[in-house]
N, C-alpha and C. Protein backbone atom coordinates (compact mmCIF):
# COMPACT_ATOMS: atom_id res chain seq x y z
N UNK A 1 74.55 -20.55 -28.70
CA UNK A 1 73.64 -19.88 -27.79
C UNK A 1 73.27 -20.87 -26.68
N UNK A 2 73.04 -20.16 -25.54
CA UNK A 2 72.46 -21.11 -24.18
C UNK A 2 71.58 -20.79 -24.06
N UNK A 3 70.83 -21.50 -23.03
CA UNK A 3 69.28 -21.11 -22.24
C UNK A 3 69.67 -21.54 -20.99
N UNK A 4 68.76 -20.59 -19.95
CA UNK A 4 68.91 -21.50 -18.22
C UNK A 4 67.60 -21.55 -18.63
N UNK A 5 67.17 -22.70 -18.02
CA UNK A 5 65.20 -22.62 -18.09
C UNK A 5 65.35 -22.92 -16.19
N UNK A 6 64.56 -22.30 -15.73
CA UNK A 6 64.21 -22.14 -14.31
C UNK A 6 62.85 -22.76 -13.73
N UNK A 7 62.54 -23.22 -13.27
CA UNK A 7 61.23 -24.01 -12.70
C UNK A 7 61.29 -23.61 -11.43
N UNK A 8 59.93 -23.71 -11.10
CA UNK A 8 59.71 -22.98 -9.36
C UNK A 8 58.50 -23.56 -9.24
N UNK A 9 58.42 -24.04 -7.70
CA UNK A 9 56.83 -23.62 -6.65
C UNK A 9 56.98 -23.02 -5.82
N UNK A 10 55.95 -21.88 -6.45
CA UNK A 10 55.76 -20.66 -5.72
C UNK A 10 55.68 -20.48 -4.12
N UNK A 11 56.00 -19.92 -3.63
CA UNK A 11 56.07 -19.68 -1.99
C UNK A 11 56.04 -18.96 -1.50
N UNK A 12 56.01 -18.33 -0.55
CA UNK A 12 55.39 -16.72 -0.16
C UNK A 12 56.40 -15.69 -0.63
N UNK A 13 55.49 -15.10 -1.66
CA UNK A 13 56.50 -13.48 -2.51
C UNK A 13 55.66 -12.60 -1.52
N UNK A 14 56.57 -11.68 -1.34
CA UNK A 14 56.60 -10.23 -0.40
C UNK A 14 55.84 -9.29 -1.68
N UNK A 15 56.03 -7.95 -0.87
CA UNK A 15 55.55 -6.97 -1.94
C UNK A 15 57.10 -6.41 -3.01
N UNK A 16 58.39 -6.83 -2.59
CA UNK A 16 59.46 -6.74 -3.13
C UNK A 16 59.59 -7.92 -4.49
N UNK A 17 58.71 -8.89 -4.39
CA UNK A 17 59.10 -9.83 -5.70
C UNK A 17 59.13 -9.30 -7.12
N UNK A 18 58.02 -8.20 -6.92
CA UNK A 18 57.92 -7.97 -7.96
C UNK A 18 58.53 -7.14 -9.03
N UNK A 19 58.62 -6.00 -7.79
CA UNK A 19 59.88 -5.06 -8.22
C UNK A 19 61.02 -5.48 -8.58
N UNK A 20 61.91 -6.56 -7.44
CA UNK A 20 63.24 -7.26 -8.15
C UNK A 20 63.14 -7.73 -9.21
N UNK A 21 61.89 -8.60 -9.33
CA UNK A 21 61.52 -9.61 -10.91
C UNK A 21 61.91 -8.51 -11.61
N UNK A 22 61.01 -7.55 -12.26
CA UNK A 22 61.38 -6.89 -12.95
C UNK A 22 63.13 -6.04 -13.10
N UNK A 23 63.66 -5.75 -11.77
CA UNK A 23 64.27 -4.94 -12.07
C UNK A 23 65.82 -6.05 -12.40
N UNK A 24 66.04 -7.22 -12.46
CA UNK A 24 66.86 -7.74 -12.11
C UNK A 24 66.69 -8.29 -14.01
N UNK A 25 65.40 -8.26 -14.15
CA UNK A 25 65.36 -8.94 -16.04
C UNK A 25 65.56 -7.83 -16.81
N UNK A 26 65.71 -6.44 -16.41
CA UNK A 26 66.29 -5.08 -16.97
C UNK A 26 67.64 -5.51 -17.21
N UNK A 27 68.30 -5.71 -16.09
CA UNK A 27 69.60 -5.52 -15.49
C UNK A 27 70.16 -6.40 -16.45
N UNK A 28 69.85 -7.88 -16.47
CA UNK A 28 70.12 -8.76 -17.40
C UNK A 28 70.26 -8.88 -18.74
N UNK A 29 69.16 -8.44 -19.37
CA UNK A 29 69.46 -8.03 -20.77
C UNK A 29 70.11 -6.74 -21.32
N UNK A 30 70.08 -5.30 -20.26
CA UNK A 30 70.90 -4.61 -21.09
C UNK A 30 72.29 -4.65 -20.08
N UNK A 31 72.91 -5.35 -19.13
CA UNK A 31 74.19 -5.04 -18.54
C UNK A 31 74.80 -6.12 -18.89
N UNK A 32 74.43 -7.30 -18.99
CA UNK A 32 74.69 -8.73 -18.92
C UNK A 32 74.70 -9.81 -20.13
N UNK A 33 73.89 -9.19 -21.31
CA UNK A 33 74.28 -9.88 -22.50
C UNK A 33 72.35 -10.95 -22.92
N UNK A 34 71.96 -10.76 -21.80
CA UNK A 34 71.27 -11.89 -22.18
C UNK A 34 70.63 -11.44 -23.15
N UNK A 35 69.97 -12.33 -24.24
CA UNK A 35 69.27 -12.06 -25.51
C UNK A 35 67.82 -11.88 -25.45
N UNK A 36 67.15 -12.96 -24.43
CA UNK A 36 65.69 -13.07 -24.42
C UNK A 36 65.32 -13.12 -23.27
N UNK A 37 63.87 -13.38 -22.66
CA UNK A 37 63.72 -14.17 -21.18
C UNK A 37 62.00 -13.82 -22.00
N UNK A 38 61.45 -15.38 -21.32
CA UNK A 38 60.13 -15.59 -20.80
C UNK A 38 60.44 -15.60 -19.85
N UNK A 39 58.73 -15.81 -19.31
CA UNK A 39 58.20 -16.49 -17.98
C UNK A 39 56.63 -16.76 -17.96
N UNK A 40 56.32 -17.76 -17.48
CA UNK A 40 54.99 -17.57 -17.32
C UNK A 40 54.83 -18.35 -15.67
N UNK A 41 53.20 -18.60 -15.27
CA UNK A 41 53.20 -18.77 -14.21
C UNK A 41 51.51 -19.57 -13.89
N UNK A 42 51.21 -20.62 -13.81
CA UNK A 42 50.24 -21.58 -13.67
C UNK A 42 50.10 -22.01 -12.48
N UNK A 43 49.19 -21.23 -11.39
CA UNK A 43 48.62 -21.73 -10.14
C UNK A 43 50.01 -21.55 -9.43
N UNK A 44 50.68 -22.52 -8.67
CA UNK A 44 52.05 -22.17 -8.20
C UNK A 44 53.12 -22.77 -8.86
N UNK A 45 52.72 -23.03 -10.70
CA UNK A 45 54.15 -23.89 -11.03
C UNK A 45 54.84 -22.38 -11.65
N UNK A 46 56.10 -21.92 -11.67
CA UNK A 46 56.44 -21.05 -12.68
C UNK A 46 57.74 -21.26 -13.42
N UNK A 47 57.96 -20.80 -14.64
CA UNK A 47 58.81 -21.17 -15.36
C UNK A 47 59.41 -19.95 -16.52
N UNK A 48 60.89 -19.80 -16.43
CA UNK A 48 61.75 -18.34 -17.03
C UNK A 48 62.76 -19.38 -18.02
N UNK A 49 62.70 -18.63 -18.70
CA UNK A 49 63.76 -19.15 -19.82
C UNK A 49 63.80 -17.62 -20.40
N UNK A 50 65.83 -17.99 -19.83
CA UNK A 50 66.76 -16.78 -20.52
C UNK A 50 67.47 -17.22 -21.61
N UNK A 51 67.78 -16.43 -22.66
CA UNK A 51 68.74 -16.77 -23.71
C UNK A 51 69.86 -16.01 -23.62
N UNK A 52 71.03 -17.06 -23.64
CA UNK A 52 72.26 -16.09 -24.06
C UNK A 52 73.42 -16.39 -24.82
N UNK A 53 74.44 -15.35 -25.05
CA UNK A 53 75.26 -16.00 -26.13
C UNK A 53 76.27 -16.81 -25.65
N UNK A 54 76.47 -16.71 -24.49
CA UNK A 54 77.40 -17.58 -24.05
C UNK A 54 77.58 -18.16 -22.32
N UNK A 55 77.93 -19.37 -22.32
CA UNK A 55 78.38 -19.98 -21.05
C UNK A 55 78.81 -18.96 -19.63
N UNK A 56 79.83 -18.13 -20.28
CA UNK A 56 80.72 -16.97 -19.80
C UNK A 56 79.71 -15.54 -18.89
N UNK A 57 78.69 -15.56 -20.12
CA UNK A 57 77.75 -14.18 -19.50
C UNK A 57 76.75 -14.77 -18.65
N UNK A 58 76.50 -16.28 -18.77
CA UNK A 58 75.29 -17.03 -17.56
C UNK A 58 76.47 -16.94 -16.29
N UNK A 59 77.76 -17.11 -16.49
CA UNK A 59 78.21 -17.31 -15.33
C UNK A 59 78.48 -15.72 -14.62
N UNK A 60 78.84 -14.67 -15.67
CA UNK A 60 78.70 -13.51 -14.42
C UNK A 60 77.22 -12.73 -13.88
N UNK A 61 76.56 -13.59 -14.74
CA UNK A 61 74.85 -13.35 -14.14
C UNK A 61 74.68 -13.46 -12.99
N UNK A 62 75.40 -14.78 -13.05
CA UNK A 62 74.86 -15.69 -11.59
C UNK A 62 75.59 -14.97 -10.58
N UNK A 63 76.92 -14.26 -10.72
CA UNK A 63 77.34 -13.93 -9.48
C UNK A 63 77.38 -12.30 -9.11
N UNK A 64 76.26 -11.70 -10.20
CA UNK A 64 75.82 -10.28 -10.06
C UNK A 64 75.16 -10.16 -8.52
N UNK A 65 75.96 -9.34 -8.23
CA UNK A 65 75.00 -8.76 -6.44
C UNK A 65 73.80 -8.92 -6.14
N UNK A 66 72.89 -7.68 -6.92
CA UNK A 66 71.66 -8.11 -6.60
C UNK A 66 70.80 -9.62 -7.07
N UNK A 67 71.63 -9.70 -8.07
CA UNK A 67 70.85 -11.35 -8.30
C UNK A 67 70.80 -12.36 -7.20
N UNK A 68 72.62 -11.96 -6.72
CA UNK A 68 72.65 -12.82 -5.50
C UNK A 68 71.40 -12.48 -4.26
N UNK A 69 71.51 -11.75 -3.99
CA UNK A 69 69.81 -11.18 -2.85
C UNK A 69 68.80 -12.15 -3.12
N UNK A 70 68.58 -11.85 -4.52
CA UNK A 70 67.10 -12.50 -5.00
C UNK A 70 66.99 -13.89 -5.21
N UNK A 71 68.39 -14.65 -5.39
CA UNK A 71 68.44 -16.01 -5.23
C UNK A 71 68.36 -16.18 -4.04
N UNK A 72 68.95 -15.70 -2.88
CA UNK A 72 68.94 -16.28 -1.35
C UNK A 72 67.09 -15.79 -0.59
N UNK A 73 66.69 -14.50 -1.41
CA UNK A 73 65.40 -14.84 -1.17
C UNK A 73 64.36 -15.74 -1.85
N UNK A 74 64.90 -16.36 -2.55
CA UNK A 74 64.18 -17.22 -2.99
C UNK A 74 64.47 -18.50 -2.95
N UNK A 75 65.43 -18.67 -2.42
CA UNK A 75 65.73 -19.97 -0.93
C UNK A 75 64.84 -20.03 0.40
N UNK A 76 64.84 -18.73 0.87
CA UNK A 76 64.50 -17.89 2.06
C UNK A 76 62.89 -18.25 2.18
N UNK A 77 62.14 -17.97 0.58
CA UNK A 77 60.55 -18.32 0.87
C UNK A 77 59.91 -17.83 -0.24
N UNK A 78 60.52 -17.30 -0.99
CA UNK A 78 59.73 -17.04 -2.27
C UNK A 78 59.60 -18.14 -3.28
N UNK A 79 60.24 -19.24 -2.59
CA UNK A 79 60.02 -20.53 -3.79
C UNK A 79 60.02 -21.65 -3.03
N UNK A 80 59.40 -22.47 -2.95
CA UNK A 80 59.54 -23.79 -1.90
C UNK A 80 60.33 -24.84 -2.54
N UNK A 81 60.01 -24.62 -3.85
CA UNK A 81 61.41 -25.85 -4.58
C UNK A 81 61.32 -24.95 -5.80
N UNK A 82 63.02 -25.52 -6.04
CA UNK A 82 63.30 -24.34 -7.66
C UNK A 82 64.39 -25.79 -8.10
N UNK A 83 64.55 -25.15 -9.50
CA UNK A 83 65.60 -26.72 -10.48
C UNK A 83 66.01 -25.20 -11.58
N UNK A 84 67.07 -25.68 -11.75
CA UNK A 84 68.06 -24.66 -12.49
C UNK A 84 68.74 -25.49 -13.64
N UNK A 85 68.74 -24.95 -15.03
CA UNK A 85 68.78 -26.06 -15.89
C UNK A 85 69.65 -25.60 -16.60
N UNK A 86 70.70 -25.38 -17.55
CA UNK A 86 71.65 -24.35 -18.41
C UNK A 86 71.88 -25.71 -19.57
N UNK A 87 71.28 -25.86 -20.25
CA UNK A 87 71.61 -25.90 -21.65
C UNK A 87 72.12 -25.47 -22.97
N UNK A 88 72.50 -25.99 -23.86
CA UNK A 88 73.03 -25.43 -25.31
C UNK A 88 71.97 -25.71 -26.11
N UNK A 89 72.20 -24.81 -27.30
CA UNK A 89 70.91 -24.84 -27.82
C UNK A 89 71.96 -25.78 -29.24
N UNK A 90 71.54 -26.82 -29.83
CA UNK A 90 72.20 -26.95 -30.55
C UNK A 90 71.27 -26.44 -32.14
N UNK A 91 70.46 -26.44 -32.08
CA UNK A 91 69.49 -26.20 -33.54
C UNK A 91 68.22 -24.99 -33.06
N UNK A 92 68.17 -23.82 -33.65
CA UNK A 92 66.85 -23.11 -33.32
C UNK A 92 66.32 -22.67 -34.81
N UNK A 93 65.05 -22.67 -34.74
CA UNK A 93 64.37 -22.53 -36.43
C UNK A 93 62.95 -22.09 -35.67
N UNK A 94 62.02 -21.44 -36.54
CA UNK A 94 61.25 -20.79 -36.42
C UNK A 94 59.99 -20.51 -37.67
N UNK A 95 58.54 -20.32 -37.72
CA UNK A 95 58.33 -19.68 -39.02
C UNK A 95 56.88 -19.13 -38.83
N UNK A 96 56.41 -18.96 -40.19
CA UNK A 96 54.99 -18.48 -39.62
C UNK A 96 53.69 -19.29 -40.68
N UNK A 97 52.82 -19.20 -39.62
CA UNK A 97 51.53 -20.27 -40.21
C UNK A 97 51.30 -19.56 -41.31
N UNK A 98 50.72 -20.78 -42.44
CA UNK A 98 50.50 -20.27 -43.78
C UNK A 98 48.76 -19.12 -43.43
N UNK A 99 48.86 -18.30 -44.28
CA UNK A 99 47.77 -17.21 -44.06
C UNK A 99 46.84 -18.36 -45.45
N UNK A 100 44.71 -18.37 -44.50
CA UNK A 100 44.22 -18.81 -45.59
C UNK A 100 43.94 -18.20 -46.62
């Protein structure tokens, strides 16, 4: 399994950010394979982490149409600096706090 983890400062979003945000993390998990996605967002730092099963489906992500739009607007001014990260996950484990 991979992850891209994405980092951003925020920069002027239109009234369209939001709609793409959403409609582009639809698009992703049911056309595209991806498994998961956060995001959260602290003053202007923000940060997305997608999961997926493979190298292969991050790469036709990246060169999906509308994704392409939303990356060049977010060159354009919706992000003043962004860092793009694609890792392997080599170990994931998980559990739950003991109940008192």
């Amino acid at each position: 399994m991979y992850a891209v983890i994405f980092t951003a400062t925020v920069g002027d979003r239109d009234e369209r950010y939001g709609d793409m945000a959403a409609r582009l993390r639809d698009l992703a998990m049911t056309e595209f394979g991806c498994i998961d996605f956060v995001s959260a967002t602290e003053g202007e730092q923000e940060i997305a982490i997608s999961y997926w099963p493979d190298e292969a489906s991050i790469i036709a992500w990246k060169q999906q149409a509308e994704h392409r739009v939303a990356q060049q607007r977010g060159k354009d001014g919706w992000y003043k600096h962004y860092k793009v990260e694609v890792v392997k996950i080599l170990r994931a484990y998980s559990g739950n706090s003991p109940k008192p």
